[in-house]
PDB file of N, CA and C in Angstrom:
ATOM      1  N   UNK A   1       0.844  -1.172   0.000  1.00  0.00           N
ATOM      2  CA  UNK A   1       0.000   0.000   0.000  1.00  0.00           C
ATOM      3  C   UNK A   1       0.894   1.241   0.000  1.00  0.00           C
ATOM      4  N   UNK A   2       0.670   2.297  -0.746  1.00  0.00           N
ATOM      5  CA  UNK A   2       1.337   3.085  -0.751  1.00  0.00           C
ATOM      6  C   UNK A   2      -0.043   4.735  -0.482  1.00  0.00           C
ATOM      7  N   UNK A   3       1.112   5.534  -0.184  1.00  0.00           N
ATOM      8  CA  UNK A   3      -0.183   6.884   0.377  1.00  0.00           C
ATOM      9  C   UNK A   3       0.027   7.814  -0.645  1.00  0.00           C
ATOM     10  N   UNK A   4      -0.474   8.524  -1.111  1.00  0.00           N
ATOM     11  CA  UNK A   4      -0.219  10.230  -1.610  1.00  0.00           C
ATOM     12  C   UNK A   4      -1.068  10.934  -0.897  1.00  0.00           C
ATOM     13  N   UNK A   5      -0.198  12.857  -1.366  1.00  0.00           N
ATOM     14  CA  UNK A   5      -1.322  13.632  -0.191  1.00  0.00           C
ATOM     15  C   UNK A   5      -0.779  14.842  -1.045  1.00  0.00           C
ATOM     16  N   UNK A   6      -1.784  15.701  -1.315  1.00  0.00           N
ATOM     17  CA  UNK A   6      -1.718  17.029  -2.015  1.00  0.00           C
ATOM     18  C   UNK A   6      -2.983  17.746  -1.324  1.00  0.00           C
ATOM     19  N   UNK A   7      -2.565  18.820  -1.294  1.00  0.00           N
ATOM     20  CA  UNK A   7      -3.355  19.877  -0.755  1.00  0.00           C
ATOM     21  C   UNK A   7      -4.343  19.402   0.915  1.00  0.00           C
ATOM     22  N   UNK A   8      -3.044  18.905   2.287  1.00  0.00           N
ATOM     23  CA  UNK A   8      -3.715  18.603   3.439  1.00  0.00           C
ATOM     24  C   UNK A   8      -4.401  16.905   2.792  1.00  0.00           C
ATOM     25  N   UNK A   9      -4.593  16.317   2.012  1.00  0.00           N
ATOM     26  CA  UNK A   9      -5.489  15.390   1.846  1.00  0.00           C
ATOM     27  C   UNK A   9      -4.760  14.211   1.162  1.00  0.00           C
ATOM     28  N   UNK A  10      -5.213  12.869   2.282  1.00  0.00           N
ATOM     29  CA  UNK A  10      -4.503  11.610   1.908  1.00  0.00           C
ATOM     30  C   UNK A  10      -5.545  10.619   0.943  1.00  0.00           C
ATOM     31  N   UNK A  11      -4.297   9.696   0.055  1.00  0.00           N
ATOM     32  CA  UNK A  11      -5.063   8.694  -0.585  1.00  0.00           C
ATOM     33  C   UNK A  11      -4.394   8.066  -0.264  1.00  0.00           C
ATOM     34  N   UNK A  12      -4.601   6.661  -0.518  1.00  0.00           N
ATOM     35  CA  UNK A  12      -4.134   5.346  -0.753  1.00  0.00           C
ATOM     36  C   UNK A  12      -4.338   4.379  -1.778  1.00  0.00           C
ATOM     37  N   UNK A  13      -3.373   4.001  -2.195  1.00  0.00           N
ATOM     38  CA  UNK A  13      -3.496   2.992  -3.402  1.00  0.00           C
ATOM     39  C   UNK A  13      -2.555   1.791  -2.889  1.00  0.00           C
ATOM     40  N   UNK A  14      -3.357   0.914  -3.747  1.00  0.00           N
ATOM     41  CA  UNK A  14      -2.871  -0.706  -3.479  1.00  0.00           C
ATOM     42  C   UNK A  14      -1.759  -0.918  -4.533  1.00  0.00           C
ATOM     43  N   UNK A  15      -1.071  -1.456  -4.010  1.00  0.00           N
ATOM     44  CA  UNK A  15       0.282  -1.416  -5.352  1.00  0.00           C
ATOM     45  C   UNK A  15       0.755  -2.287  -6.209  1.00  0.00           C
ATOM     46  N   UNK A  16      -0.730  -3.360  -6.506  1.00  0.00           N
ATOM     47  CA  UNK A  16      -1.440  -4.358  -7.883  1.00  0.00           C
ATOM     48  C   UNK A  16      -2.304  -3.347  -8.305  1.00  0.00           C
ATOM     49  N   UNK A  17      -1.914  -3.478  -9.884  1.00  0.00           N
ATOM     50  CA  UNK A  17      -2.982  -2.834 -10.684  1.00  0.00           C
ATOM     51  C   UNK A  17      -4.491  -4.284 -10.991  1.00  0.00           C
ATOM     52  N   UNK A  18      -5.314  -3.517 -10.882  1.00  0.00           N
ATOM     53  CA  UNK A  18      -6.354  -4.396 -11.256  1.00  0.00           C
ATOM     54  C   UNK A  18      -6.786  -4.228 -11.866  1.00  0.00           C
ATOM     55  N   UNK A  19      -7.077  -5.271 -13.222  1.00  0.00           N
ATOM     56  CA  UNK A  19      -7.776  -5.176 -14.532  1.00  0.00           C
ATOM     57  C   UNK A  19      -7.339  -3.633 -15.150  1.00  0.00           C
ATOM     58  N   UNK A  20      -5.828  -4.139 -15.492  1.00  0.00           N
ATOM     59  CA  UNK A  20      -4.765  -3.208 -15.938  1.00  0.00           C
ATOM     60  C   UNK A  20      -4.765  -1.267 -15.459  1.00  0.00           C
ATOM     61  N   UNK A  21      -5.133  -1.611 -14.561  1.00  0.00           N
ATOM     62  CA  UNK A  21      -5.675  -0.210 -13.942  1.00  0.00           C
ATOM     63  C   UNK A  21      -4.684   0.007 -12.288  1.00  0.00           C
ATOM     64  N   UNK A  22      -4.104   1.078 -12.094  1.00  0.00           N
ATOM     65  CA  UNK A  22      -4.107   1.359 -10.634  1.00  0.00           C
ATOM     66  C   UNK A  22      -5.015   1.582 -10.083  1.00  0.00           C
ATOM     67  N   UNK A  23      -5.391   1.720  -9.311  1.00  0.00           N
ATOM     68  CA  UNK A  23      -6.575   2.065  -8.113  1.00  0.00           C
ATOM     69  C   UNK A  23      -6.599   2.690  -6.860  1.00  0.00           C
ATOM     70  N   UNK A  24      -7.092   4.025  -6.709  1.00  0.00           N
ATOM     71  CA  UNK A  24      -6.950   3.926  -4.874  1.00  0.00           C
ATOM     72  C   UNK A  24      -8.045   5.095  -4.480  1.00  0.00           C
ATOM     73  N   UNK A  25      -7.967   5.822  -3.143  1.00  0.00           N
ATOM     74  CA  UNK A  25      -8.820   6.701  -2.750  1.00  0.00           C
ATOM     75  C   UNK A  25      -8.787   7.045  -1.410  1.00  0.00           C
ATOM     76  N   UNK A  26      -9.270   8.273  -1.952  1.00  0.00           N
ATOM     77  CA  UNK A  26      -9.304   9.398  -0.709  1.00  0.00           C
ATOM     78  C   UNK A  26      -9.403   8.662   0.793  1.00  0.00           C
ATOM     79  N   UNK A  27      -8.854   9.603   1.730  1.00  0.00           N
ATOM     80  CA  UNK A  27      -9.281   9.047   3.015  1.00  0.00           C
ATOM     81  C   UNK A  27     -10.095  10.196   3.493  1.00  0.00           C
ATOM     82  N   UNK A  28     -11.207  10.446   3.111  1.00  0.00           N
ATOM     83  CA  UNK A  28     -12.585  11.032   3.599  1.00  0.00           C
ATOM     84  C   UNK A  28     -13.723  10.681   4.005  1.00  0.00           C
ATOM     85  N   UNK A  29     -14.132  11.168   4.542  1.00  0.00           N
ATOM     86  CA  UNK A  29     -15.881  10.455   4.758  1.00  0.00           C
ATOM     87  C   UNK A  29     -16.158  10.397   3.757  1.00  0.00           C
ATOM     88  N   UNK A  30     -16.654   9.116   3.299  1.00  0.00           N
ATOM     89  CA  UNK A  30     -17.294   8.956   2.211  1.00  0.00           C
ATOM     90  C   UNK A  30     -16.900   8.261   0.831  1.00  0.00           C
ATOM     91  N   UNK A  31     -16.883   8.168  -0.428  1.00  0.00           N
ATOM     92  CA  UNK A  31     -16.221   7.502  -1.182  1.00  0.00           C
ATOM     93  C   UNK A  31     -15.687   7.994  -2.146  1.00  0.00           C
ATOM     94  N   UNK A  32     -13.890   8.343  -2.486  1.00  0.00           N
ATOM     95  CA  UNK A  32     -13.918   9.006  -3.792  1.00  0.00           C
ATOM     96  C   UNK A  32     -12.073   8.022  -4.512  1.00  0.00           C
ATOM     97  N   UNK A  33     -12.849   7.659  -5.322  1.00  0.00           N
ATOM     98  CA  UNK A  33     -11.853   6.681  -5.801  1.00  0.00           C
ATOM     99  C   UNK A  33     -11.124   7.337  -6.965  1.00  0.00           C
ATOM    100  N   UNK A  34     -10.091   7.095  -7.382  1.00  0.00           N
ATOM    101  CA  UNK A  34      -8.920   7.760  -8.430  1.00  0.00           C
ATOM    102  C   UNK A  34      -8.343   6.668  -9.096  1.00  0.00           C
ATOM    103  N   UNK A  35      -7.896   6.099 -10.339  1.00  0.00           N
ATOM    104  CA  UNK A  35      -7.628   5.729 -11.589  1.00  0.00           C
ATOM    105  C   UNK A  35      -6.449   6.058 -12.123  1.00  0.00           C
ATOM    106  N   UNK A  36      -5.983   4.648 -12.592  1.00  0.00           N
ATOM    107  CA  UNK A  36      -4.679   5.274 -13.935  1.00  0.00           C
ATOM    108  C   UNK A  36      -3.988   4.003 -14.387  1.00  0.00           C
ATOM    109  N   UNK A  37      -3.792   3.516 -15.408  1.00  0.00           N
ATOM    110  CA  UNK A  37      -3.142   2.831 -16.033  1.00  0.00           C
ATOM    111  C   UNK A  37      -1.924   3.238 -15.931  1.00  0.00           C
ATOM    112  N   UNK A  38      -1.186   4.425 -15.877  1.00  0.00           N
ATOM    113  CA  UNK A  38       0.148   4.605 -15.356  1.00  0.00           C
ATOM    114  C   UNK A  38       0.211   5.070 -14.041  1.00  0.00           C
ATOM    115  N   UNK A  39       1.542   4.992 -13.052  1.00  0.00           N
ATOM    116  CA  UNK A  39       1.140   5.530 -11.850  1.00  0.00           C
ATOM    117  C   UNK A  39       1.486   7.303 -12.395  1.00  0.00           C
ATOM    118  N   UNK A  40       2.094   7.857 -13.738  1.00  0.00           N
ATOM    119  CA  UNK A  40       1.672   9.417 -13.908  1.00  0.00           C
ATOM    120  C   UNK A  40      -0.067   9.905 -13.825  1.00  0.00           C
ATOM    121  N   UNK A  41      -0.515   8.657 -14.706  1.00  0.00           N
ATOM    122  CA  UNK A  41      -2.473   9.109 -15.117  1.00  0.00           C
ATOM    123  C   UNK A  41      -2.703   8.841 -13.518  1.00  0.00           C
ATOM    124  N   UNK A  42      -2.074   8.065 -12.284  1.00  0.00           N
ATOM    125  CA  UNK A  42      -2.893   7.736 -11.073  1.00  0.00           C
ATOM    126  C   UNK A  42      -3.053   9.145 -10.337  1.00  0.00           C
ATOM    127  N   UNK A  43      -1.591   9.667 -10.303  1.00  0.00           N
ATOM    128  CA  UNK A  43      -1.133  10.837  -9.742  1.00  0.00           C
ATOM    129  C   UNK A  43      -1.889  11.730  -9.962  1.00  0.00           C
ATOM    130  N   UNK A  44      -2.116  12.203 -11.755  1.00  0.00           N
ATOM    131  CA  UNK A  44      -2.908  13.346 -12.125  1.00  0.00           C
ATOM    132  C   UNK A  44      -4.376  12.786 -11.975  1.00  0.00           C
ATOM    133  N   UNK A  45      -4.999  12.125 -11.765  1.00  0.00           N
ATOM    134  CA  UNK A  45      -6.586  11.465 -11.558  1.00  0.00           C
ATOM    135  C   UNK A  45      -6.587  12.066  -9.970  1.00  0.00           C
ATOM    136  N   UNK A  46      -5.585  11.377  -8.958  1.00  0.00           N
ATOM    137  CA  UNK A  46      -5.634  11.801  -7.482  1.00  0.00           C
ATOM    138  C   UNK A  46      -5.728  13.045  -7.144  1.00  0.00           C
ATOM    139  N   UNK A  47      -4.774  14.182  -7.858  1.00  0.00           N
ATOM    140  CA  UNK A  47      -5.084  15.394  -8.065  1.00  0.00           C
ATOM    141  C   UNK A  47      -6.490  16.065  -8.385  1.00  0.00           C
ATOM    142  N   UNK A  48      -6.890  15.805  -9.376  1.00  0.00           N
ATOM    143  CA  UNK A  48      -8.006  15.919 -10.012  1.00  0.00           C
ATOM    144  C   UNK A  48      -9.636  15.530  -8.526  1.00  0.00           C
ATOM    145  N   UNK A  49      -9.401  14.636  -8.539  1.00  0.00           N
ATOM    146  CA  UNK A  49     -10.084  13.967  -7.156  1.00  0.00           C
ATOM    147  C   UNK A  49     -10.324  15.198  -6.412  1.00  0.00           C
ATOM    148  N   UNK A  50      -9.350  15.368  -5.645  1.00  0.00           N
ATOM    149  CA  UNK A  50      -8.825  16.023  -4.611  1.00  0.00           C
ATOM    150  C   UNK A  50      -9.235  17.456  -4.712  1.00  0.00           C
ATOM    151  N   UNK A  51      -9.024  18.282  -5.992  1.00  0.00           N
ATOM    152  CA  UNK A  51      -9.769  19.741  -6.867  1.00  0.00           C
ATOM    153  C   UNK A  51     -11.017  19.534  -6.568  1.00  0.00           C
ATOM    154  N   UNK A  52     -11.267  18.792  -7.043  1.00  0.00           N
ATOM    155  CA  UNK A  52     -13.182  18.619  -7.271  1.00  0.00           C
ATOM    156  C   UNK A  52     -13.450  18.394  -5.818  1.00  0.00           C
ATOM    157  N   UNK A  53     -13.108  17.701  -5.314  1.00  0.00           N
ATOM    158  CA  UNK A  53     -13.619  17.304  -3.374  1.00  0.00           C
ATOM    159  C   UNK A  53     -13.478  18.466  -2.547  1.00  0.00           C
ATOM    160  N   UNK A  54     -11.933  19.427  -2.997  1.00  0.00           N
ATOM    161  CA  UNK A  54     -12.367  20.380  -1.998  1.00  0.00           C
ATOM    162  C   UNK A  54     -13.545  21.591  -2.922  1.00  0.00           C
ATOM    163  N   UNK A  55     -13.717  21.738  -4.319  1.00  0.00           N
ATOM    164  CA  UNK A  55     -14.400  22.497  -4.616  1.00  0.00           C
ATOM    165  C   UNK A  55     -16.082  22.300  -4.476  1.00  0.00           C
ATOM    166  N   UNK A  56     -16.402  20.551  -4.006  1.00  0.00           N
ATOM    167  CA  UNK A  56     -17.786  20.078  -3.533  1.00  0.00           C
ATOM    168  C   UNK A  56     -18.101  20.675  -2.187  1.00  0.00           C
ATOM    169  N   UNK A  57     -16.975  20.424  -1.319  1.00  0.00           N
ATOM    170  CA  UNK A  57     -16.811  21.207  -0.249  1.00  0.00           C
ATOM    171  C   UNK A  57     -17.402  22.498   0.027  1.00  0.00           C
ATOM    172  N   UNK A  58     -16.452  23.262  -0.501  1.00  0.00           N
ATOM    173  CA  UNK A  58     -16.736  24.825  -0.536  1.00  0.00           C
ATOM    174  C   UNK A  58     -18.257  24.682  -0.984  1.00  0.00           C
ATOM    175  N   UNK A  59     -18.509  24.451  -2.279  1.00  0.00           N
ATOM    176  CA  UNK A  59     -19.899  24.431  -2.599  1.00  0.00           C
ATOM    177  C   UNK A  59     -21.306  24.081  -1.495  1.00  0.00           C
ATOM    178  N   UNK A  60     -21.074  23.237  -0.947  1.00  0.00           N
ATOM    179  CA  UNK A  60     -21.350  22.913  -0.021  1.00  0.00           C
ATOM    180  C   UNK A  60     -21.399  23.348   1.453  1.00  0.00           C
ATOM    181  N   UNK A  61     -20.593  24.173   1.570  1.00  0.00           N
ATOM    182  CA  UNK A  61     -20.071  24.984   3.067  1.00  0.00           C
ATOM    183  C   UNK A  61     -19.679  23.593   4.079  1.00  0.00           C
ATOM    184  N   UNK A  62     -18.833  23.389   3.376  1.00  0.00           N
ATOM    185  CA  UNK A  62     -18.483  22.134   4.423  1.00  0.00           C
ATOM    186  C   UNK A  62     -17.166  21.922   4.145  1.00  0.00           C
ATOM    187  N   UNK A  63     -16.697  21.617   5.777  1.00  0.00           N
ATOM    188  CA  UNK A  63     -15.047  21.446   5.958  1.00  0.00           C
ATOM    189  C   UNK A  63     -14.775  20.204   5.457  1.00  0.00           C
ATOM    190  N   UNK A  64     -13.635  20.471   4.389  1.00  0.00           N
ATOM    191  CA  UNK A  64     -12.847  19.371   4.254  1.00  0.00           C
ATOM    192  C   UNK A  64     -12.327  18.012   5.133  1.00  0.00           C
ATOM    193  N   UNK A  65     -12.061  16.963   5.161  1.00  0.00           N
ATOM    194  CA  UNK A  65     -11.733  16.277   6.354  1.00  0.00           C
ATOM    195  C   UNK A  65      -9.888  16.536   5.784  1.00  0.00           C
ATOM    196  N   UNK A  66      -9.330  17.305   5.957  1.00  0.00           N
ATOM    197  CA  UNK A  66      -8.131  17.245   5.964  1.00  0.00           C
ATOM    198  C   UNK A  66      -6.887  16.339   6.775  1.00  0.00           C
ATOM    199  N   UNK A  67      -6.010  15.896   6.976  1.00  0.00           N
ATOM    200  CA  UNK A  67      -5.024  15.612   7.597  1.00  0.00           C
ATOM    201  C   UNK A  67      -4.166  16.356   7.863  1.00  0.00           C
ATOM    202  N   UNK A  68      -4.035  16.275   9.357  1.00  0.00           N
ATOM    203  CA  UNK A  68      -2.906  16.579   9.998  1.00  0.00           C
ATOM    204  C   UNK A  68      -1.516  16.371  10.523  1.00  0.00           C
ATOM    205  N   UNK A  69      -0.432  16.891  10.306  1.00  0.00           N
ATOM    206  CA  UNK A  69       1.123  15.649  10.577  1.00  0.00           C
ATOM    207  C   UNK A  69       1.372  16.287  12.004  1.00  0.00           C
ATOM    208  N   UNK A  70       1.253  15.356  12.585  1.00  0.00           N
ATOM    209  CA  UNK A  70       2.077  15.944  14.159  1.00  0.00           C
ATOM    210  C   UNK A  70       3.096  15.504  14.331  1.00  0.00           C
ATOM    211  N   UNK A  71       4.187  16.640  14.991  1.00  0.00           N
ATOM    212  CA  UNK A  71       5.774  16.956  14.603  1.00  0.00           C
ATOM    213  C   UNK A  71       5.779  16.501  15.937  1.00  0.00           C
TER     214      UNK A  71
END
């Protein structure tokens, strides 16, 4: 399993592609999954994710579930 995190916000992806696909997703309430036949298309899909979730957000008036790193 491996993590990414852009803008405060974590994913996770499994590190078998399934049915020639990467796969993984947000760690939010709720469900938002990201895509890519390369891990570049996974990266820019996770990104993409992540735009749109916090811009549902805002739309919404509702806080992001962000992550926090404690030092």
């Amino acid at each position: 399993m491996k993590l990414l995190m852009y803008k405060n916000i974590v994913g996770v992806v499994e590190d078998e592609k399934i049915e020639e696909e990467y796969c993984g997703k947000l760690l939010i309430e709720g469900v938002a999954c990201f895509y890519g036949s390369t891990k570049k298309e996974l990266i820019e899909d996770f990104k993409q994710m992540v735009n749109d979730y916090l811009e549902f957000c805002k739309i919404d008036n509702k806080e992001p579930d962000l992550v926090e790193i404690i030092k």
